[in-house]
C-alpha atoms as a PDB file:
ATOM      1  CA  UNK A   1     -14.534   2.386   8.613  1.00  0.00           C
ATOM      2  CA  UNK A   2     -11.270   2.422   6.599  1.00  0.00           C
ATOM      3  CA  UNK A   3     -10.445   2.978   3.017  1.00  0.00           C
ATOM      4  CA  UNK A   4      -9.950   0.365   0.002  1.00  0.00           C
ATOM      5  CA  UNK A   5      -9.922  -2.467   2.702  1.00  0.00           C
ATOM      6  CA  UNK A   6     -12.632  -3.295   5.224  1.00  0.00           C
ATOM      7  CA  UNK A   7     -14.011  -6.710   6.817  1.00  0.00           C
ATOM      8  CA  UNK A   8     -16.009  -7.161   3.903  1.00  0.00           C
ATOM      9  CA  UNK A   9     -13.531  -7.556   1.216  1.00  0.00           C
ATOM     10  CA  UNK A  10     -13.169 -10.880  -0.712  1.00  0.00           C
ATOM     11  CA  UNK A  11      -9.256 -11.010  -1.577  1.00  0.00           C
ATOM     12  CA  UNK A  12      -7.877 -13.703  -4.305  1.00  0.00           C
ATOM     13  CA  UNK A  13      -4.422 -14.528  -5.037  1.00  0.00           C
ATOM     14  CA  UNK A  14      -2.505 -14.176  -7.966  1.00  0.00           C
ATOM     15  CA  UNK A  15       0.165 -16.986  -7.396  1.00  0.00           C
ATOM     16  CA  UNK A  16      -1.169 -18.813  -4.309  1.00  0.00           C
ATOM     17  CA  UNK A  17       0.373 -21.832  -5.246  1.00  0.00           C
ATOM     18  CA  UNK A  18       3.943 -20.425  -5.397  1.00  0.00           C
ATOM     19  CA  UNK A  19       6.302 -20.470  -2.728  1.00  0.00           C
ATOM     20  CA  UNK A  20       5.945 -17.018  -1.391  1.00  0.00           C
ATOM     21  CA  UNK A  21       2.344 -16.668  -2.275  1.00  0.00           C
ATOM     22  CA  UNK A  22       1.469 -19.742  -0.042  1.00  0.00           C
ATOM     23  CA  UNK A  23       3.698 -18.132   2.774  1.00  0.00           C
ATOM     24  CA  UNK A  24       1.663 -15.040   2.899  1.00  0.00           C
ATOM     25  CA  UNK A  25      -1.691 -16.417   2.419  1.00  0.00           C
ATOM     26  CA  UNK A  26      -1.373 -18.515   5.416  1.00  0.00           C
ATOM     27  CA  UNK A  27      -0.253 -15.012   7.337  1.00  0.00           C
ATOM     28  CA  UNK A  28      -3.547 -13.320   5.629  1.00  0.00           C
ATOM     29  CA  UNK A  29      -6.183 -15.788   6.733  1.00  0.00           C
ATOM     30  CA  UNK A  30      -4.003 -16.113  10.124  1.00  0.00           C
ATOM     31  CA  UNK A  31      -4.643 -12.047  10.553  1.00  0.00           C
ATOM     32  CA  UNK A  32      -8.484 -12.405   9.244  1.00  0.00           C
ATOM     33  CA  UNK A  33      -8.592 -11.637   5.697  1.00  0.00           C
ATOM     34  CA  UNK A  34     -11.307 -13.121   3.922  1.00  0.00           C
ATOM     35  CA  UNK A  35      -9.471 -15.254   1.261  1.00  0.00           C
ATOM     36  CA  UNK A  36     -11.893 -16.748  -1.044  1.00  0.00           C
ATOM     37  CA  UNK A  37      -9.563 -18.530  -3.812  1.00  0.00           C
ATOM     38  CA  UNK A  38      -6.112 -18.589  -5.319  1.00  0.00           C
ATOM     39  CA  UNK A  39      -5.447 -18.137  -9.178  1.00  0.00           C
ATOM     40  CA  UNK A  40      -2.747 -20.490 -11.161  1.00  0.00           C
ATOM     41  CA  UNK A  41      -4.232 -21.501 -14.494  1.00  0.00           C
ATOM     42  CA  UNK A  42      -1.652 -24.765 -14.666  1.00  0.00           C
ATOM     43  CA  UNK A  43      -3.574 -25.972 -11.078  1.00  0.00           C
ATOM     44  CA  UNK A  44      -7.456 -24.611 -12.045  1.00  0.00           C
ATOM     45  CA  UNK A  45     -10.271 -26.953  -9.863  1.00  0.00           C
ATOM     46  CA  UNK A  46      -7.395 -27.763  -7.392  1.00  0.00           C
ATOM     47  CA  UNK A  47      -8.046 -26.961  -3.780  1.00  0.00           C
ATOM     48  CA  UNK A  48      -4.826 -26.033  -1.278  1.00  0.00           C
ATOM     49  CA  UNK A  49      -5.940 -26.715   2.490  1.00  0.00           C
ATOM     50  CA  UNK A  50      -4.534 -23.040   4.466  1.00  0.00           C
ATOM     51  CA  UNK A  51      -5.337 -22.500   8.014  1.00  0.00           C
ATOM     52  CA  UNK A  52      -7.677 -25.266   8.139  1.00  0.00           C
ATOM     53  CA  UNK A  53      -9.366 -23.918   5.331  1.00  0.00           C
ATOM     54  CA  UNK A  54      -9.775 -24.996   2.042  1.00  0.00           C
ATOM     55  CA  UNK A  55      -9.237 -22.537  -0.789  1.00  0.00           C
ATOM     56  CA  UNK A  56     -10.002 -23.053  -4.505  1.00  0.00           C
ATOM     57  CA  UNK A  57      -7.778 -22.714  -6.954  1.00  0.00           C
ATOM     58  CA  UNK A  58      -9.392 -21.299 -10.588  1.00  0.00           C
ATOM     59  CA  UNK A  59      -7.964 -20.631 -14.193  1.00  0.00           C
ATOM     60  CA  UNK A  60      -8.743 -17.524 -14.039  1.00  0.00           C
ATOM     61  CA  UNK A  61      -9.380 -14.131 -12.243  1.00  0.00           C
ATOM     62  CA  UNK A  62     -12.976 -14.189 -14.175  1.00  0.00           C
ATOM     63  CA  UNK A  63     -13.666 -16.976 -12.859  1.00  0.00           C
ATOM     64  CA  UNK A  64     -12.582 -16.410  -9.688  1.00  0.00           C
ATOM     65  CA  UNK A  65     -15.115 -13.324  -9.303  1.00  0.00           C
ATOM     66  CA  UNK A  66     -17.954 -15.031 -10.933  1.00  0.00           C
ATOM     67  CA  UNK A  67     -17.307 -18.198  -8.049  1.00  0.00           C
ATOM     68  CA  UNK A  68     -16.316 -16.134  -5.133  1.00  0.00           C
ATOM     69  CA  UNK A  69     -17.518 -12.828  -5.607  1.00  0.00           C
ATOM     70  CA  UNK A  70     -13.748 -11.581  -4.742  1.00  0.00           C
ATOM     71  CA  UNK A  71     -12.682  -7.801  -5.034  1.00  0.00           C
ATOM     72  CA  UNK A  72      -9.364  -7.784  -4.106  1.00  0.00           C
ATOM     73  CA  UNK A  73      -6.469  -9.578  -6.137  1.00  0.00           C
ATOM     74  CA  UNK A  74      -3.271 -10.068  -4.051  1.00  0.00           C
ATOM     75  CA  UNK A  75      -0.354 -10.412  -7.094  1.00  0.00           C
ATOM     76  CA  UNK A  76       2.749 -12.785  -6.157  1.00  0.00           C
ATOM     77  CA  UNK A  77       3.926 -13.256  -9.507  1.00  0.00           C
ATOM     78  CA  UNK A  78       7.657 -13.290 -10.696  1.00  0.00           C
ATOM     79  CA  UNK A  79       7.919  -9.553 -12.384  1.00  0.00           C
ATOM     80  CA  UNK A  80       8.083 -11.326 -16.165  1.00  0.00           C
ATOM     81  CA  UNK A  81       4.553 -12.097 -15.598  1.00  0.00           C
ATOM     82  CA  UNK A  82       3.028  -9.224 -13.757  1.00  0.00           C
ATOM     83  CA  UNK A  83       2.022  -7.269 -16.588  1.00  0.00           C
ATOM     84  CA  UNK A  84       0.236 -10.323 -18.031  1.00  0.00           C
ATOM     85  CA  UNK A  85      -1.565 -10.763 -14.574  1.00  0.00           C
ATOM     86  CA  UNK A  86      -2.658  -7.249 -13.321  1.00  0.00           C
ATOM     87  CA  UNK A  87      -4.216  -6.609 -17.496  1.00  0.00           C
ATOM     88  CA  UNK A  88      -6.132 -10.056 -16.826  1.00  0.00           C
ATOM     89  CA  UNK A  89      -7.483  -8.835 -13.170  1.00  0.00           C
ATOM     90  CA  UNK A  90      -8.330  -5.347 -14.699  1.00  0.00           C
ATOM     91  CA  UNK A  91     -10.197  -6.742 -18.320  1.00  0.00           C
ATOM     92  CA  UNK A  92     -12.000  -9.281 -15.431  1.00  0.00           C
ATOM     93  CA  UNK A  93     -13.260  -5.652 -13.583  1.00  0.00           C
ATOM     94  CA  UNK A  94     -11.565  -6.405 -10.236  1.00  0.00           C
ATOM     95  CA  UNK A  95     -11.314  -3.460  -7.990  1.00  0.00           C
ATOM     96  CA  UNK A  96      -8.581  -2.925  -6.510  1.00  0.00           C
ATOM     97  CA  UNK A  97      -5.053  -4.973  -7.599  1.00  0.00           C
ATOM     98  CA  UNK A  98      -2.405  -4.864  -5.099  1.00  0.00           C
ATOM     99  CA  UNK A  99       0.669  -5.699  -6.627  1.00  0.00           C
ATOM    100  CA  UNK A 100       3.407  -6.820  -4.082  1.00  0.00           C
ATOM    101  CA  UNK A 101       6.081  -8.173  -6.969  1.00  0.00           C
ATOM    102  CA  UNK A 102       9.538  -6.424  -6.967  1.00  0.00           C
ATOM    103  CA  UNK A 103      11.201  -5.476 -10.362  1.00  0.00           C
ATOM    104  CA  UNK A 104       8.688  -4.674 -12.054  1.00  0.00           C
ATOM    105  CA  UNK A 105       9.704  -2.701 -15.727  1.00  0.00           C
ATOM    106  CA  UNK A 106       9.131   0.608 -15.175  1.00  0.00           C
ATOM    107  CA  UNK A 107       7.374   0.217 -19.041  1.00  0.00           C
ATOM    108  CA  UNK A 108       5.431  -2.799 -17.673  1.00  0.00           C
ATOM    109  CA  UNK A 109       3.853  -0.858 -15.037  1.00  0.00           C
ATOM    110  CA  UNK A 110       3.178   2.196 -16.837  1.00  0.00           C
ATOM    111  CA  UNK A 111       1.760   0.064 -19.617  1.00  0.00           C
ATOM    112  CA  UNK A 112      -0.790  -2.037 -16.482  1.00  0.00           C
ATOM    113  CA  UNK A 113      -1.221   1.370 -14.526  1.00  0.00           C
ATOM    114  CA  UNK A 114      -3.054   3.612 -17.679  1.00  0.00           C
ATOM    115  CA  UNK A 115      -4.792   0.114 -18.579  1.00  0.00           C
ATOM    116  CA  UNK A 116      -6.070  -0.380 -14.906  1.00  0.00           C
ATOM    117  CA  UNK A 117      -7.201   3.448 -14.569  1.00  0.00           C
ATOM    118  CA  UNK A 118      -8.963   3.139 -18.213  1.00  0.00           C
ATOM    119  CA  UNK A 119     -11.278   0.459 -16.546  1.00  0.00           C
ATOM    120  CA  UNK A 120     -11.737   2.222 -13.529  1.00  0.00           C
ATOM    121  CA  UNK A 121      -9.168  -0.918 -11.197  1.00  0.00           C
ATOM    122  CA  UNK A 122      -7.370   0.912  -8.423  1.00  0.00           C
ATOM    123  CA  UNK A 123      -3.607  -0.543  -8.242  1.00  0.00           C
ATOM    124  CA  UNK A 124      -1.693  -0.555  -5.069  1.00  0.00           C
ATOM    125  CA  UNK A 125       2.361  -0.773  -5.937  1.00  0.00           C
ATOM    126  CA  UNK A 126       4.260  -2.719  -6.804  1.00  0.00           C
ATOM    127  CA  UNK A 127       6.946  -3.396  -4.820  1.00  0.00           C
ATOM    128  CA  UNK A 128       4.928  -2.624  -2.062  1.00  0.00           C
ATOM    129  CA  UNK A 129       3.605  -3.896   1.131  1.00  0.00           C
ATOM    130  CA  UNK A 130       0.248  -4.016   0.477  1.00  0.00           C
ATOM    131  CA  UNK A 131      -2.529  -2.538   3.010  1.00  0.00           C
ATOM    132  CA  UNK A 132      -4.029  -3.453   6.187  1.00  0.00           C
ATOM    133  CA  UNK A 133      -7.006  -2.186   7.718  1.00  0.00           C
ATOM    134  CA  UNK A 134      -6.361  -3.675  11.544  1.00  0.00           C
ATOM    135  CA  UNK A 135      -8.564  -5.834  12.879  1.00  0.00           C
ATOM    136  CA  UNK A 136     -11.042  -6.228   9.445  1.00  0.00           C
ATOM    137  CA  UNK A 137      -8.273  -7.469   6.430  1.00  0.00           C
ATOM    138  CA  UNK A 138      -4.657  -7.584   5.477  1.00  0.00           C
ATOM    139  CA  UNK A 139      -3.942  -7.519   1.517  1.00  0.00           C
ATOM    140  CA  UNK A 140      -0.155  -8.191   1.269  1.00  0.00           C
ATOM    141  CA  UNK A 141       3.108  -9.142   3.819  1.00  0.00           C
ATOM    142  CA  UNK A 142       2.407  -6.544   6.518  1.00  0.00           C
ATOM    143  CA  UNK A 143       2.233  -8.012   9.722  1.00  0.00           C
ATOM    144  CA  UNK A 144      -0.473  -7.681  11.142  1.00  0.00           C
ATOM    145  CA  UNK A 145       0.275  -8.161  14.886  1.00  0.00           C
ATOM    146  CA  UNK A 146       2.011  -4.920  14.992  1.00  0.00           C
ATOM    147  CA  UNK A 147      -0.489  -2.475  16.151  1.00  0.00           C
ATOM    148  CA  UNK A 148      -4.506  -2.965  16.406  1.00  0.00           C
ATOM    149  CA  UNK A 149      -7.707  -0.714  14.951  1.00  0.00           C
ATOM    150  CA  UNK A 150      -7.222   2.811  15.517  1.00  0.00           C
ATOM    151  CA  UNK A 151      -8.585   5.802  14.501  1.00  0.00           C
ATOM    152  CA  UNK A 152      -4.843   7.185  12.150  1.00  0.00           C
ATOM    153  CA  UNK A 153      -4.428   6.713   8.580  1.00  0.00           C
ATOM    154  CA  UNK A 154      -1.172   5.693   7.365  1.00  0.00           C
ATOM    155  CA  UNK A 155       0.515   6.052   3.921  1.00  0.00           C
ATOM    156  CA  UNK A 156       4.257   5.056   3.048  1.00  0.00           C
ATOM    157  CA  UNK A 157       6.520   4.289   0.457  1.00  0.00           C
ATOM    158  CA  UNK A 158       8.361   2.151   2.946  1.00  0.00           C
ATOM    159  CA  UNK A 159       7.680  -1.548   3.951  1.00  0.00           C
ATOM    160  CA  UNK A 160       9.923  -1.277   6.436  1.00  0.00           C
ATOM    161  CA  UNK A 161       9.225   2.587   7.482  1.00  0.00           C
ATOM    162  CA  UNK A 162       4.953   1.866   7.402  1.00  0.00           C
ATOM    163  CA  UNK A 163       5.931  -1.462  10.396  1.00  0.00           C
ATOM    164  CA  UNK A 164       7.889   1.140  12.630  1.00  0.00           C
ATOM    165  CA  UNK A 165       5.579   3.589  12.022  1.00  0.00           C
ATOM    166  CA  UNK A 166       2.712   1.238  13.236  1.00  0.00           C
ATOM    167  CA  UNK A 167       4.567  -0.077  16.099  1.00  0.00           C
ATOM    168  CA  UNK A 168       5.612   3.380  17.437  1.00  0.00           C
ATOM    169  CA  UNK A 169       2.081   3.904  17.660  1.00  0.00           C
ATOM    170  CA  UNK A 170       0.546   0.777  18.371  1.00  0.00           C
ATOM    171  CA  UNK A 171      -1.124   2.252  21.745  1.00  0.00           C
ATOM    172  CA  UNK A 172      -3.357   4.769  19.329  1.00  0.00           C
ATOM    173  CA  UNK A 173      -4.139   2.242  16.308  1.00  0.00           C
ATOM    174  CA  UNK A 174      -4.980   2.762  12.798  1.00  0.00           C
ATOM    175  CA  UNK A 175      -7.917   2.919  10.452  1.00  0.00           C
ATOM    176  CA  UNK A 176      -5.630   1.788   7.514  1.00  0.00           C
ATOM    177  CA  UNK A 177      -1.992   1.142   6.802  1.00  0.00           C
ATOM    178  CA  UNK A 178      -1.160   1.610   3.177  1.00  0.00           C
ATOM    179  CA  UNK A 179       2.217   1.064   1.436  1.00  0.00           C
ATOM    180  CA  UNK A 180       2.074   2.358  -1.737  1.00  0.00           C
ATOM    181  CA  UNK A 181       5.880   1.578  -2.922  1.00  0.00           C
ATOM    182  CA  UNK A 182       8.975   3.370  -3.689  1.00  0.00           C
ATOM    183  CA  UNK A 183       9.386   2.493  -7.488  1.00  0.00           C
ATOM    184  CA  UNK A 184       9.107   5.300  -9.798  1.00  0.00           C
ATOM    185  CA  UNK A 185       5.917   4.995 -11.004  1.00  0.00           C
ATOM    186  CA  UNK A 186       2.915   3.351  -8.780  1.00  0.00           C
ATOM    187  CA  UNK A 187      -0.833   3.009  -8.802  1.00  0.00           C
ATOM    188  CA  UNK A 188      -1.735   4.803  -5.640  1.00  0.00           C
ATOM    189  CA  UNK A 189      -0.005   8.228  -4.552  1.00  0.00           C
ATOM    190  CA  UNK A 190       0.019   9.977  -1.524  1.00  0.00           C
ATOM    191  CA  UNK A 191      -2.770  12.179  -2.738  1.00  0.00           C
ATOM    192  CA  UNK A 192      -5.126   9.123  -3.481  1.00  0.00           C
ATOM    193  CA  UNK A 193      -4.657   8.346   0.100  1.00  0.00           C
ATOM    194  CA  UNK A 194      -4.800  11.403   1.606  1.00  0.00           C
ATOM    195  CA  UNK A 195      -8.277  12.071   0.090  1.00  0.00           C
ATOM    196  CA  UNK A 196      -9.345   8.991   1.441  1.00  0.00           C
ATOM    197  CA  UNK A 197      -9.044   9.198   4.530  1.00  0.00           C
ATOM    198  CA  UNK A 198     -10.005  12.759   4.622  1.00  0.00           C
ATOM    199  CA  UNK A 199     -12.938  11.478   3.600  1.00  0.00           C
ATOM    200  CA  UNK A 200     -13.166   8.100   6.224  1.00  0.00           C
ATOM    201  CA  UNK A 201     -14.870   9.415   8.813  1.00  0.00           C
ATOM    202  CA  UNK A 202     -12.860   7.351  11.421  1.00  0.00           C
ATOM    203  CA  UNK A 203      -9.782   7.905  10.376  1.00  0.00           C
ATOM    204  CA  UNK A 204      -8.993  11.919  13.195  1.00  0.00           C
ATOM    205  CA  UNK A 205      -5.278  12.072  11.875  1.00  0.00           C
ATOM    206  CA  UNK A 206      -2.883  11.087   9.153  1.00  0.00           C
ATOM    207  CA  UNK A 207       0.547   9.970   8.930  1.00  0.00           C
ATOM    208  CA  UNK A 208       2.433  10.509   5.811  1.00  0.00           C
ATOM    209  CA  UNK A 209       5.853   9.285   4.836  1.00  0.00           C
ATOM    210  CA  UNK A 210       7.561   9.521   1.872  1.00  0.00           C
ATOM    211  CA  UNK A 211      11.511   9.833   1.192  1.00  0.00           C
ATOM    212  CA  UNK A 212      13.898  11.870  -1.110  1.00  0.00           C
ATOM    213  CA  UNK A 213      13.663  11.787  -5.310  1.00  0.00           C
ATOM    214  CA  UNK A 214      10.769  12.716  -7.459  1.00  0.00           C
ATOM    215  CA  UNK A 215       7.929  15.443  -6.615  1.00  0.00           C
ATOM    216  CA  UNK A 216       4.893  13.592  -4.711  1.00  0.00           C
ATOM    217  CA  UNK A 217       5.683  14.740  -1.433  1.00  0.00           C
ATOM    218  CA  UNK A 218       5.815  18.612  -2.816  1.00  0.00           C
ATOM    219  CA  UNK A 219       2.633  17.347  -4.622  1.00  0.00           C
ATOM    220  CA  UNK A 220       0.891  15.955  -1.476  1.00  0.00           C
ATOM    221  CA  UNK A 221       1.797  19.346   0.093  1.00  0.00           C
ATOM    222  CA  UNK A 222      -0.044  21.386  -2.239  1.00  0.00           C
ATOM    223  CA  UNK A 223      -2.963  19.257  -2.292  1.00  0.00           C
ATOM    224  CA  UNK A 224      -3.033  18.874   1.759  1.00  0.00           C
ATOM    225  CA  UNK A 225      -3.006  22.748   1.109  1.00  0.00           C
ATOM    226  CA  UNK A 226      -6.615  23.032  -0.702  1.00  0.00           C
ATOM    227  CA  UNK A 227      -7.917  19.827   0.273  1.00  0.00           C
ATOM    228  CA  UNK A 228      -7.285  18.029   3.566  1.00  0.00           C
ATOM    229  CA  UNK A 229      -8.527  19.543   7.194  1.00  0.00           C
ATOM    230  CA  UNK A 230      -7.423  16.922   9.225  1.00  0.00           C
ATOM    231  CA  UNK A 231      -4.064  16.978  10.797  1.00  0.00           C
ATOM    232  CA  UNK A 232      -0.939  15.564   8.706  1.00  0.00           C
ATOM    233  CA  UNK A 233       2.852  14.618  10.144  1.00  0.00           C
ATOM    234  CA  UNK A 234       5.364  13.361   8.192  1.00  0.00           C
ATOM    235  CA  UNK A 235       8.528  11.931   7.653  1.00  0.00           C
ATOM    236  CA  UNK A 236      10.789  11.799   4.723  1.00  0.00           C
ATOM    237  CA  UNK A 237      13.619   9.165   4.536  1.00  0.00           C
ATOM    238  CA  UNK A 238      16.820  10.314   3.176  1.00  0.00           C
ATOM    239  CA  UNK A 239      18.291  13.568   4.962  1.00  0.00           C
ATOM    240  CA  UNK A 240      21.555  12.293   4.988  1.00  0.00           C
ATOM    241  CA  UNK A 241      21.638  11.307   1.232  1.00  0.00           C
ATOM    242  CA  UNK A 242      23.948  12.720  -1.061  1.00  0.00           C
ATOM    243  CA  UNK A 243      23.488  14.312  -4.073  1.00  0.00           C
ATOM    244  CA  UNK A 244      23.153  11.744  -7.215  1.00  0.00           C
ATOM    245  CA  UNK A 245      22.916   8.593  -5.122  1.00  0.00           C
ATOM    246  CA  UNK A 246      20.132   6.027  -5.354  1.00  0.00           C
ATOM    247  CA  UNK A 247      18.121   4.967  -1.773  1.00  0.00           C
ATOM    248  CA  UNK A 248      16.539   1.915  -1.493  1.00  0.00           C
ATOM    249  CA  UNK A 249      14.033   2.351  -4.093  1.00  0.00           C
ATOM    250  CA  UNK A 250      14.189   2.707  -7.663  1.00  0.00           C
ATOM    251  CA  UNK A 251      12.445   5.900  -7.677  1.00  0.00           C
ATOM    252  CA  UNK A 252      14.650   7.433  -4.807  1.00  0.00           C
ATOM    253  CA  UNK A 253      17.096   9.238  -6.199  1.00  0.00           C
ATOM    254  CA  UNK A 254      18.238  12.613  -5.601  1.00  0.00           C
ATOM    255  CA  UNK A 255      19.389  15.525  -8.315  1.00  0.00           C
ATOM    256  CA  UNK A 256      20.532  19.000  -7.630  1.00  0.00           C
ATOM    257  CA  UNK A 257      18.066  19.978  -4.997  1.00  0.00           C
ATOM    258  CA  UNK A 258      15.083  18.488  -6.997  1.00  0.00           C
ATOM    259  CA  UNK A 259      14.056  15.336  -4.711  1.00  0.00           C
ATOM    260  CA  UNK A 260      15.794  16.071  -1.522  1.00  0.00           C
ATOM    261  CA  UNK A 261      14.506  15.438   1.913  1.00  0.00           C
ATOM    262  CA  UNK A 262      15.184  19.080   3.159  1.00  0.00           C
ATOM    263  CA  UNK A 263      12.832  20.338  -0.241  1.00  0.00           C
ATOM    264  CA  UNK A 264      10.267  18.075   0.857  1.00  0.00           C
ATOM    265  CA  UNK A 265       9.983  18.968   4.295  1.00  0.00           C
ATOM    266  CA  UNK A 266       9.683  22.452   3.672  1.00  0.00           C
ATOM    267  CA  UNK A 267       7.443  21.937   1.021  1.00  0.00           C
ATOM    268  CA  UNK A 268       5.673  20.131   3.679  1.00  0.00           C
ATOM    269  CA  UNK A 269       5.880  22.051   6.515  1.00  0.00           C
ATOM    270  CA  UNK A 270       4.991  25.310   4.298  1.00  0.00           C
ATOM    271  CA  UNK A 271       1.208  24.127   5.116  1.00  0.00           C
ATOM    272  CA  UNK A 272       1.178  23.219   8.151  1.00  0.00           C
ATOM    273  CA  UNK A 273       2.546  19.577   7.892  1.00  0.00           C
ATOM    274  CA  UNK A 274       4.562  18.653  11.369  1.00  0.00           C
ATOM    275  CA  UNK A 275       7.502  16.483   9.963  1.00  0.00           C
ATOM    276  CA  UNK A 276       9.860  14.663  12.013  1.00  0.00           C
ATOM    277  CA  UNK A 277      13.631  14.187  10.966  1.00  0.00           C
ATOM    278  CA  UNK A 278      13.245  10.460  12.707  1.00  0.00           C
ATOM    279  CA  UNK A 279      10.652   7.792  12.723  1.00  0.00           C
ATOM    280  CA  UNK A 280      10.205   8.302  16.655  1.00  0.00           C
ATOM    281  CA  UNK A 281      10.037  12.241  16.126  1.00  0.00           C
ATOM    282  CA  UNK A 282       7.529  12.198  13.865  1.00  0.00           C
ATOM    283  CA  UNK A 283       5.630   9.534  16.441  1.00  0.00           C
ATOM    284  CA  UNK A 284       6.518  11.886  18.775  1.00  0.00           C
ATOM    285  CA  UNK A 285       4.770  14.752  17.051  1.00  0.00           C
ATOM    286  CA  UNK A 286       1.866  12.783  15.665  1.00  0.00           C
ATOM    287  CA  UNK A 287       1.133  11.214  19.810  1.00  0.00           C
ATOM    288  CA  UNK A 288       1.425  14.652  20.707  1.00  0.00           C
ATOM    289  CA  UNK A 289      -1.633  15.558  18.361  1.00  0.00           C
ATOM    290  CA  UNK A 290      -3.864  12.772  19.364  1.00  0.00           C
ATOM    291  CA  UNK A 291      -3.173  13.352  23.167  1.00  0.00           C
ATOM    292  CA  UNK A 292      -4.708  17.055  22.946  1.00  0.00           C
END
């Protein structure tokens, strides 16, 4: 099992043909993903040879689906266009949309996110990593010859902080990886996740990291409170960040005491989340958990 990704899944790309979508593709169907066609409406009935394997390029997410039967759309689309692309995956009744573009309008995404949940599409990012379920499919630039199939669920805001995170644990494996991005509004929270795989029945254990500005991590807390059995650890990036200055992300940004990591971890740990102030601690504590 894992959640929003299995072996299964029939993943298109928004933006094959571009540089960066090529790139990734090739590292997709390298890692296993099922990739049944690219979308570019300028290059429709062309086919790009990837892998050894030779991938259709349509007009159109519509007819994309209708060809391939594809329920995944991978979007690598310069940010002017992403709007335009995630509306025409959701009005074609894709899925799940994982959006790995970077500077995205905050108006842009608010406008595709209430479109995509109006039509019932479930949106990953953007300026995120994408998802991996080890072993079955790999939606996005994670690498996926980090760590192998295991039986912890992973959800980030960090690219960076979700590869540690699987390499620190490589020797236990995950059911899914999922970044869900750091910009101020995404698709998929930390509580969409979290219910998930407290729901997967493979996934024994979750791993949850988040980092300082905004509320979802005192969210996810009070949720994990009422609704999740299973054990959680976290990690928050960000306990050395000052007052007032932006981290990283766009939606990292700390005010007051509103957003800071310290908040957050006692937020967290006020239920019974184990947080680490490191990456390696909160390994630490999370191997600790699936040794006993």
């Amino acid at each position: 099992m894992a959640i929003f990704l299995t072996e299964s899944s029939k993943v298109v790309v928004q933006g094959m043909t571009g540089s960066e979508g090529m790139k990734h593709t090739t590292r997709m169907l390298a890692s296993g993903t099922d990739i049944v066609g690219g979308v570019n409406p300028r290059k429709a009935g062309e086919t790009v040879e990837i892998e050894g394997r030779a991938i259709p390029v349509f007009g159109t997410v519509a007819d994309a689906m209708a060809a391939t039967g594809a329920d995944v759309s991978v979007v690598f689309v310069p940010p002017a266009y992403t709007l335009a692309a995630v509306n025409e995956a959701t009005d074609a009744g894709m899925p799940l949309v994982v959006v790995i573009t970077e500077g995205v309008p905050v108006h842009d995404t608010a406008h595709f996110f209430a479109y995509a949940q109006s039509k019932g599409t479930r949106i990953v990012g953007p300026n995120c990593p994408g998802l991996i379920s080890p072993g079955k499919s790999n939606a996005g630039i994670i690498p996926a010859d980090i760590t192998g199939p295991g039986r912890v669920g992973l959800v980030s805001k960090s690219g960076t902080l979700t590869y540690q995170m699987m390499f620190e644990l490589a020797d236990f494996g995950f059911s899914t990886a999922v970044g869900i991005g750091g910009d101020p509004i995404i698709g998929t929270t930390h509580i969409d996740c979290l219910e998930a795989f407290e729901n997967d029945p493979d996934t024994d254990a979750i791993m949850m990291i988040g980092e300082i500005g905004g509320d979802a991590e005192e969210r996810a807390a009070a949720y994990i409170k009422d609704h999740v059995t299973k054990p959680v650890v976290g990690y928050v990036a960000g306990f050395t960040a000052p007052e007032g200055k932006t981290m990283g992300h766009a939606g990292a940004i700390v005010s007051g005491s509103s957003g800071t990591a310290a908040a957050k971890q006692e937020a967290l740990e006020a239920v019974g989340v184990k947080v680490g102030k490191t990456p390696s601690e909160a390994a630490a504590l999370m191997r600790a958990i699936l040794a006993s």
